[in-house]
Protein backbone atom coordinates (compact mmCIF):
# COMPACT_ATOMS: atom_id res chain seq x y z
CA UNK A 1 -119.52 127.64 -141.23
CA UNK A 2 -116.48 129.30 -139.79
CA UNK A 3 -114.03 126.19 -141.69
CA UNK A 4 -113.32 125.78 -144.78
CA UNK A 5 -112.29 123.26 -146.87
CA UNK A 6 -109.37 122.47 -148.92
CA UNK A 7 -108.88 120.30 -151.64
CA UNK A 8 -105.65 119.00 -151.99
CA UNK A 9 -103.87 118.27 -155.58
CA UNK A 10 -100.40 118.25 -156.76
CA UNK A 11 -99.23 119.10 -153.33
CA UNK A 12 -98.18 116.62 -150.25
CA UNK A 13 -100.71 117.57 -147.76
CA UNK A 14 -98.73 117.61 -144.34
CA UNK A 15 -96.41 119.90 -146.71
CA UNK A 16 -99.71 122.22 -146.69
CA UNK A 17 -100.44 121.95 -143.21
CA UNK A 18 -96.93 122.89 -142.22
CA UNK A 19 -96.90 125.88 -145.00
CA UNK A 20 -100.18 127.20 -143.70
CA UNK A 21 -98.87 127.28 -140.53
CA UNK A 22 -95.40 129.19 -141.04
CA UNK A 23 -94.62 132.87 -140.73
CA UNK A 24 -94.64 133.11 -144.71
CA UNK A 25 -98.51 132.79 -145.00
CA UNK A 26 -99.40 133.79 -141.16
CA UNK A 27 -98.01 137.17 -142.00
CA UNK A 28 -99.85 136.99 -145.05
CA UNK A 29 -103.26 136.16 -143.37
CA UNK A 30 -102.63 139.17 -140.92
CA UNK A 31 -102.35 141.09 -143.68
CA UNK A 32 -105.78 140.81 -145.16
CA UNK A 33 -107.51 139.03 -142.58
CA UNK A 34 -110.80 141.47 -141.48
CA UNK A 35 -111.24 142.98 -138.45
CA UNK A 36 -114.07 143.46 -136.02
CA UNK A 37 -115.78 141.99 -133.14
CA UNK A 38 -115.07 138.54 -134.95
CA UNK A 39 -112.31 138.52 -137.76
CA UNK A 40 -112.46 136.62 -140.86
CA UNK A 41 -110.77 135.16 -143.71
CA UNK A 42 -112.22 135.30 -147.17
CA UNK A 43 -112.17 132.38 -149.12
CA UNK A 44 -111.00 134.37 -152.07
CA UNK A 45 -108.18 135.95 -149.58
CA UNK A 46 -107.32 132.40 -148.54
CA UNK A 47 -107.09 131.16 -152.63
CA UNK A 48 -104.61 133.75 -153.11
CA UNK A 49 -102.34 133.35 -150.20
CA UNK A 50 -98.88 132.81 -152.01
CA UNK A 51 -96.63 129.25 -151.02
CA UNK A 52 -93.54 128.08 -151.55
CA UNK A 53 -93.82 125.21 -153.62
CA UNK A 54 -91.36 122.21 -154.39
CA UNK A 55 -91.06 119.60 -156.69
CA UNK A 56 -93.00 117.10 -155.51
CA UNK A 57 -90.12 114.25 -154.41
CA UNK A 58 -89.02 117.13 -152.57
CA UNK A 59 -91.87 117.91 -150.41
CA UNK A 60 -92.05 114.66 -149.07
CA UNK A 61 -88.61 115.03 -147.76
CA UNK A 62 -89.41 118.39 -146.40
CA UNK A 63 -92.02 116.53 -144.43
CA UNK A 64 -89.92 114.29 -143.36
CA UNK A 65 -86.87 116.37 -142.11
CA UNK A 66 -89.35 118.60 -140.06
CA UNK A 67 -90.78 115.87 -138.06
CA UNK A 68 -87.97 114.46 -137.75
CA UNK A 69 -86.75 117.89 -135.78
CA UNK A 70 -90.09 118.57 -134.71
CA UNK A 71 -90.13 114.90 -132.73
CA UNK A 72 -86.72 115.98 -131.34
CA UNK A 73 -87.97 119.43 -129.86
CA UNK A 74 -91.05 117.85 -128.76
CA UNK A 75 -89.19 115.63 -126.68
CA UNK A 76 -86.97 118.02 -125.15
CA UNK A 77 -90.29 120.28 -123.98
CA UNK A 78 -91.99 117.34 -122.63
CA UNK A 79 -88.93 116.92 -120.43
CA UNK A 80 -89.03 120.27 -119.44
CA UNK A 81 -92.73 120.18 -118.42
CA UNK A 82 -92.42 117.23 -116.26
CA UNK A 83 -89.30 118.56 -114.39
CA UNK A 84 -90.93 122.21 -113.92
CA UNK A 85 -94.28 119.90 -113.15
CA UNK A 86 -91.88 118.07 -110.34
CA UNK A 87 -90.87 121.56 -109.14
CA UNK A 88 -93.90 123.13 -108.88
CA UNK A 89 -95.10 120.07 -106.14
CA UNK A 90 -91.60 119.90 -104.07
CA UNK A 91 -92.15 123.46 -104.04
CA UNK A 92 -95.52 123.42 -102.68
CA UNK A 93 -95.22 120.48 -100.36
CA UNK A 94 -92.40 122.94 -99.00
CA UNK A 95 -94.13 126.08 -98.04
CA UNK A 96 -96.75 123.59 -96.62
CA UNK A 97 -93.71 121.86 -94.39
CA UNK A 98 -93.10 126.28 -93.51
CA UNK A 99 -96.58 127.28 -92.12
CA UNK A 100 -97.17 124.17 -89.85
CA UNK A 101 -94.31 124.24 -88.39
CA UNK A 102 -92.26 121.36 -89.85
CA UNK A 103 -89.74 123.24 -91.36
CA UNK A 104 -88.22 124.79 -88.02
CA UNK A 105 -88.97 122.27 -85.17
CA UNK A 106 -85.24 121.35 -84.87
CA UNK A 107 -84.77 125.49 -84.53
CA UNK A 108 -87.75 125.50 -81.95
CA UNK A 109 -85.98 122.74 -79.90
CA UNK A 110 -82.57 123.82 -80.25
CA UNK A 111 -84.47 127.74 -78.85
CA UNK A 112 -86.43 125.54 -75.80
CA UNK A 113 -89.88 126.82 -77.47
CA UNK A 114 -92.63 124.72 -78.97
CA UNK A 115 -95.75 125.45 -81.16
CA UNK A 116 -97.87 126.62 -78.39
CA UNK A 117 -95.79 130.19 -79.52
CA UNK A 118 -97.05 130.48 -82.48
CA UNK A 119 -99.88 133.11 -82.01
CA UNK A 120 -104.08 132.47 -83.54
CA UNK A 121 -105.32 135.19 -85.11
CA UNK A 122 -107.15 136.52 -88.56
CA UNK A 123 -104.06 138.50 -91.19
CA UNK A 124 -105.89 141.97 -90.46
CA UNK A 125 -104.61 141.53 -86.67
CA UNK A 126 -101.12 141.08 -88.33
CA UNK A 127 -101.13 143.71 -91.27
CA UNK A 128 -103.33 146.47 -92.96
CA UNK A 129 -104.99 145.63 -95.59
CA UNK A 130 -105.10 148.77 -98.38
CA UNK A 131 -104.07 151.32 -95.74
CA UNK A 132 -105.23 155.27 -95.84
CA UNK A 133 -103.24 156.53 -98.95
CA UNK A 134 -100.50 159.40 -98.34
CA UNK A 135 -101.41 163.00 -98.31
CA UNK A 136 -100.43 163.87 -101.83
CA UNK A 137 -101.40 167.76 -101.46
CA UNK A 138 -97.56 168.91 -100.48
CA UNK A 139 -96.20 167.77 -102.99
CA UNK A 140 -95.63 168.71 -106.86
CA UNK A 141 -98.05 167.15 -109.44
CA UNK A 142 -94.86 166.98 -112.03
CA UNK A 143 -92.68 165.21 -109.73
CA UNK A 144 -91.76 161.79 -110.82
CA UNK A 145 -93.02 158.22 -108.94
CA UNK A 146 -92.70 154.63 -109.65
CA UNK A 147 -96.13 152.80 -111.12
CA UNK A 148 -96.54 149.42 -111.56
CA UNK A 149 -99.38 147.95 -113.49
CA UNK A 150 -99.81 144.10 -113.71
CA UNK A 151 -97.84 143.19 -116.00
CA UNK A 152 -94.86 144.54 -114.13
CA UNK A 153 -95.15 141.71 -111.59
CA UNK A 154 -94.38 138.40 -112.21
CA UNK A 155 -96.74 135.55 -111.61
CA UNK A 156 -93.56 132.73 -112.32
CA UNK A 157 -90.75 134.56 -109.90
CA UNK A 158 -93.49 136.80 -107.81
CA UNK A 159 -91.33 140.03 -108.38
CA UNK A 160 -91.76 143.30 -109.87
CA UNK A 161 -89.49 143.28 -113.03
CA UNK A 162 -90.12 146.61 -114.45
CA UNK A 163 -91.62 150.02 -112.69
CA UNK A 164 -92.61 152.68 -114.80
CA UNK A 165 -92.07 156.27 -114.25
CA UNK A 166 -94.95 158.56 -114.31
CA UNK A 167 -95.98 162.39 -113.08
CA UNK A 168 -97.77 162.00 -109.25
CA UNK A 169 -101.02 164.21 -111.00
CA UNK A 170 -101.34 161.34 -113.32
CA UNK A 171 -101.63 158.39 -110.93
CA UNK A 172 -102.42 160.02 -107.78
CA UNK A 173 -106.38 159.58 -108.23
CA UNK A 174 -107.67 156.37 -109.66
CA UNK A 175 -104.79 154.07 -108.53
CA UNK A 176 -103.80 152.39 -105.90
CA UNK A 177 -100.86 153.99 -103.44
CA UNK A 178 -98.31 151.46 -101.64
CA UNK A 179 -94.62 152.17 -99.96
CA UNK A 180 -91.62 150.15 -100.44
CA UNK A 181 -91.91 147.20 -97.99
CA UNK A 182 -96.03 146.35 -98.79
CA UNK A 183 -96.54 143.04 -100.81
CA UNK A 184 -98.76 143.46 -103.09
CA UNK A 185 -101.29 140.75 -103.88
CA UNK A 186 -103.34 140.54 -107.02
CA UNK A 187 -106.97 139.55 -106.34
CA UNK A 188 -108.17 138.98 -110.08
CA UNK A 189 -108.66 135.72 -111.91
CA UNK A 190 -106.55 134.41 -113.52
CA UNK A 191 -103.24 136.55 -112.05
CA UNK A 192 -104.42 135.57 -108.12
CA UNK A 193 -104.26 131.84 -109.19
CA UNK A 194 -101.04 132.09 -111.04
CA UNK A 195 -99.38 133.70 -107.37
CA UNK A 196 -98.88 137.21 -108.93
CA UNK A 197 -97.55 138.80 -105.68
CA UNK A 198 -94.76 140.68 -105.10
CA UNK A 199 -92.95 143.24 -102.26
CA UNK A 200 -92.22 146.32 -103.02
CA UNK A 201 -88.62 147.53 -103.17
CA UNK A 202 -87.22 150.65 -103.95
CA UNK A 203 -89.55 153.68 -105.34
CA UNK A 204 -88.52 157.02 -107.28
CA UNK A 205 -88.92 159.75 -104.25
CA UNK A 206 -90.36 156.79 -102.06
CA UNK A 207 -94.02 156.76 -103.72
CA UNK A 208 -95.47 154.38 -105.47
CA UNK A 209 -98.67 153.80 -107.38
CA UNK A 210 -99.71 150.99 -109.01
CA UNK A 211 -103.18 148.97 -110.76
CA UNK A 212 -106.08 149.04 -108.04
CA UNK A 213 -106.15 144.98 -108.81
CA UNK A 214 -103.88 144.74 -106.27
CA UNK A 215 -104.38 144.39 -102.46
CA UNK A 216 -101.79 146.23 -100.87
CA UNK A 217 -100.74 144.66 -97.22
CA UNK A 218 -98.55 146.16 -95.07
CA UNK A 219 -97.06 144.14 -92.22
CA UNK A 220 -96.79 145.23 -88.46
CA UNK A 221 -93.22 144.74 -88.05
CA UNK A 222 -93.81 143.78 -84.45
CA UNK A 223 -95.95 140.98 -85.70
CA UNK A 224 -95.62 140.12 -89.21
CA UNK A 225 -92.30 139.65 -91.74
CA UNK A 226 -93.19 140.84 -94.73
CA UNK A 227 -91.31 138.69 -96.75
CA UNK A 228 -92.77 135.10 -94.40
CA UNK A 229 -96.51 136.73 -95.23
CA UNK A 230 -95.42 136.94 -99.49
CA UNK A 231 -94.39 133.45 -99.24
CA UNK A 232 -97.41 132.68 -97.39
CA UNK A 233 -99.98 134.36 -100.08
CA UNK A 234 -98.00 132.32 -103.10
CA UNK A 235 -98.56 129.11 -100.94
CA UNK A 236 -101.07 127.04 -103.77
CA UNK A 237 -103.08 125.95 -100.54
CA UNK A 238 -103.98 129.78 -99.59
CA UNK A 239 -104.44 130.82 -103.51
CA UNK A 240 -107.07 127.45 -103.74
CA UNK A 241 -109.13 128.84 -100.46
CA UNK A 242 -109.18 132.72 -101.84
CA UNK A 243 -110.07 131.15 -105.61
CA UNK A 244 -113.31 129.10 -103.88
CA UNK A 245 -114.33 132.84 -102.04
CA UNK A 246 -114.27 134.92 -105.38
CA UNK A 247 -117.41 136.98 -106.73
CA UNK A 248 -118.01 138.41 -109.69
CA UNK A 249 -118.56 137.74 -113.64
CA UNK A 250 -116.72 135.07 -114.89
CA UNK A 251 -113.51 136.20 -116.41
CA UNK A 252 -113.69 138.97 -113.86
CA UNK A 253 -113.47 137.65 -110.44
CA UNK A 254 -111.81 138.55 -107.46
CA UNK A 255 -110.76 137.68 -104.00
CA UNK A 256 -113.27 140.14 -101.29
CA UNK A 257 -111.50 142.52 -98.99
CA UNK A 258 -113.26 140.10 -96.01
CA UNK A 259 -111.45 137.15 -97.12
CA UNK A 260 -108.17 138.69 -96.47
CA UNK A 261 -109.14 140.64 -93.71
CA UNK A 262 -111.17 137.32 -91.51
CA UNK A 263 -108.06 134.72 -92.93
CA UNK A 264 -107.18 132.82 -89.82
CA UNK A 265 -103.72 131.75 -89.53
CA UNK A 266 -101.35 130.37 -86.57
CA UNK A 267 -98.35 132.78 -86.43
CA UNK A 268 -94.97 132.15 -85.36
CA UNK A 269 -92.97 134.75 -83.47
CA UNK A 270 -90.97 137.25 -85.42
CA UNK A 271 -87.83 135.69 -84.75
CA UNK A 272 -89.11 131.65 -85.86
CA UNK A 273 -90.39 133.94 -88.77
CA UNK A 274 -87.27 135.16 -89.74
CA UNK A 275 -86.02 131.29 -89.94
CA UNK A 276 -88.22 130.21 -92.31
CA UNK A 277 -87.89 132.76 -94.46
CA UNK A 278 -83.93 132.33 -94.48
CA UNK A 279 -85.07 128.46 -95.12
CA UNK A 280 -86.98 128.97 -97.69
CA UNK A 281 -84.55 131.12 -99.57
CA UNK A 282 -81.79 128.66 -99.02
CA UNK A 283 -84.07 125.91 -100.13
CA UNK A 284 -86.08 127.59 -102.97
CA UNK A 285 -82.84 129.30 -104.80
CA UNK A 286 -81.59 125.83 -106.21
CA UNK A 287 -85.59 125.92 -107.64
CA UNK A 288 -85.26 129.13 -108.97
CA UNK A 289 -82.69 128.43 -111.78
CA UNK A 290 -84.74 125.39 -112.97
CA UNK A 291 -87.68 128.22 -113.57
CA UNK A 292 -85.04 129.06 -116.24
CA UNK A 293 -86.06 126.21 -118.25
CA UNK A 294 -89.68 127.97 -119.00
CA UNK A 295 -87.41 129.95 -121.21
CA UNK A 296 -86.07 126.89 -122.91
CA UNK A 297 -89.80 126.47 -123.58
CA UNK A 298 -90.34 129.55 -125.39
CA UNK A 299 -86.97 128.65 -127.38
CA UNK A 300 -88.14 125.52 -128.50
CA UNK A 301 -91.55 127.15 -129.90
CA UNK A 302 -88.72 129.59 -131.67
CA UNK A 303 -86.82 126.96 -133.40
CA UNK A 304 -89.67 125.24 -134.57
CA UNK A 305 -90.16 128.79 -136.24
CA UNK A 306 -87.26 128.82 -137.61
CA UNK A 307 -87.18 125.18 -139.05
CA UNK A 308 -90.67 125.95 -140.78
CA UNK A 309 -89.07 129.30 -142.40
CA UNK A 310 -85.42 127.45 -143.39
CA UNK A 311 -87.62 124.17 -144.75
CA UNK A 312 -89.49 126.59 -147.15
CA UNK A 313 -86.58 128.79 -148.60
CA UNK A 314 -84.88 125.21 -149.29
CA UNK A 315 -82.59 125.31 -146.28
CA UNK A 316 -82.60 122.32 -144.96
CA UNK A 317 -81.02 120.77 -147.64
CA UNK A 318 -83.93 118.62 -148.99
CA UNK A 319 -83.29 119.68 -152.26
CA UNK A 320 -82.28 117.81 -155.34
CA UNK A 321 -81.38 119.65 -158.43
CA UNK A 322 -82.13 117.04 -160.76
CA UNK A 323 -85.83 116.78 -160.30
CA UNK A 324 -88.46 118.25 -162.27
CA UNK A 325 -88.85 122.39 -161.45
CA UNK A 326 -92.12 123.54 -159.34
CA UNK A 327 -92.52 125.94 -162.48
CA UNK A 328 -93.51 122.16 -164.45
CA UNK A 329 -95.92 121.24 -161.37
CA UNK A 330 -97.14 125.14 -161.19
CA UNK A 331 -97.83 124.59 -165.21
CA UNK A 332 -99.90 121.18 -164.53
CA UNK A 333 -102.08 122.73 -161.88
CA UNK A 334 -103.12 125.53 -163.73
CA UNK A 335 -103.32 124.01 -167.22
CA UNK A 336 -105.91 121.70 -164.94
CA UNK A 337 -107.87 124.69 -164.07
């Protein structure tokens, strides 16, 4: 009941399918579509949704020249999938290699130690998880501090890419309060799948607050690198064991405070720590500028766009103006009516 049906005359129907879904009548359809807890169309809004309309010969060709395009941009993304696909496993299979040790045996036998070093333990004997907030009450409620909410971190290059500036008396109940050095780790579906996690840098009069989604962990420096334990909580094989714990509605879940807190984990010492993080830097920068190609994807949704919006002001040149007008064809449909 929630389709409706179209039936096609005088008009090339791909033609129709590619008009219906260009800016020119999507902007339309915004325009008048309903709203509410369910939006609709009207069928008598949909029969009066204005279309570019062609001779006929001409829509063909319109047809023709966009799939043509469409086939080449279509290509170019399925390339870009598979190599970002590749990346995402090499880069996986990676941090694997980093926290069992593979990555830095020839630096633990060059340094006369072996993996009996590394240390057992659960994270909460390595790092506070959601420490005590700071004593707000010396300070003024107009002074300014950083905030980030969740969108401010990003799930693809687990940084913070924008902080927000806000008055402390508006954030200081109600959110949650972290210092520059914590890594913050998001513990709803779907952000904690996608690896939103992200340490903090510099903060506007060192304070931060920030969306109480977020498990703030802060390292003991004689134990734990900050930057090896972000690496670690992006690791797929740590995000699949903290998805399989989650409680909650669905569409709402999130990682418990106890899975964190009772994680077991073999530790290196700070110093083997320190070389896999300046591994994994060297190794995962040449991976970081293919990430650029997700960008190429969003392009390539663009141009198709933009070839939709040229093929229907007659820009592509499909045109041929010795063919019978679309003010002749407009005159047959309605003289049909």
């Amino acid at each position: 009941e929630n389709a409706d049906k179209i039936i096609i005359k005088h008009i090339n129907k791909n033609l129709l399918v590619k008009v219906l879904s260009s800016y020119i009548v999507q902007k339309q359809i915004q325009e008048v579509i309903t709203t509410g807890c369910q939006p609709k169309l009207a069928i008598k809004k949909i029969e009066q949704l204005k279309i570019p309309l062609p001779p006929i010969n001409e829509q063909q060709r319109i047809v023709e020249r966009i799939e043509f395009l469409f086939v080449k941009l279509d290509r170019a993304k399925e390339l870009i999938e598979n190599t970002l696909a590749q990346f995402e496993q090499n880069k996986m299979a990676i941090l694997h290699k980093a926290f069992i040790g593979e990555l830095t045996a020839k630096w633990r036998k060059e340094n006369n130690i072996d993996l009996s070093s590394w240390e057992n333990g659960i994270l909460m004997d390595f790092c506070k998880i959601n420490p005590k907030k700071i004593n707000t009450k010396e300070f003024d409620d107009d002074m300014i501090v950083s905030f980030i909410p969740m969108p401010c971190v990003s799930d693809i290059w687990g940084k913070i890419i924008k902080k927000e500036l806000r008055k402390l008396g508006e954030v200081k109940k109600g959110y949650t309060n972290f210092c520059e050095g914590d890594v913050l780790f998001a513990k709803i579906t779907p952000c904690m799948e996608n690896g939103k996690s992200a340490i903090v840098d510099k903060l506007e009069n060192d304070i931060g607050f920030g969306s109480t989604e977020f498990y703030v962990l802060r390292c003991d420096e004689n134990k734990l690198n900050n930057k090896y334990l972000h690496y670690f909580v992006r690791q797929k094989t740590f995000r699949d064991e903290a998805k399989g714990e989650m409680t909650g509605a669905v569409g709402q879940q999130r990682v418990p405070k106890t899975f964190l807190e009772n994680y077991k984990m073999k530790v290196p010492t700070i110093e083997e720590q320190q070389e896999i993080v300046n591994i994994l830097d060297k190794l995962l920068a040449k991976y970081n500028k293919i990430k650029n190609l997700e960008q190429q994807l969003e392009k390539i949704e663009l141009l198709k766009k933009a070839i939709l919006a040229k093929a229907f002001r007659g820009e592509l040149g499909t045109n041929n103006p010795d063919e019978e007008s679309a003010e002749n064809l407009l005159k047959e449909i309605l003289a049909e009516k």
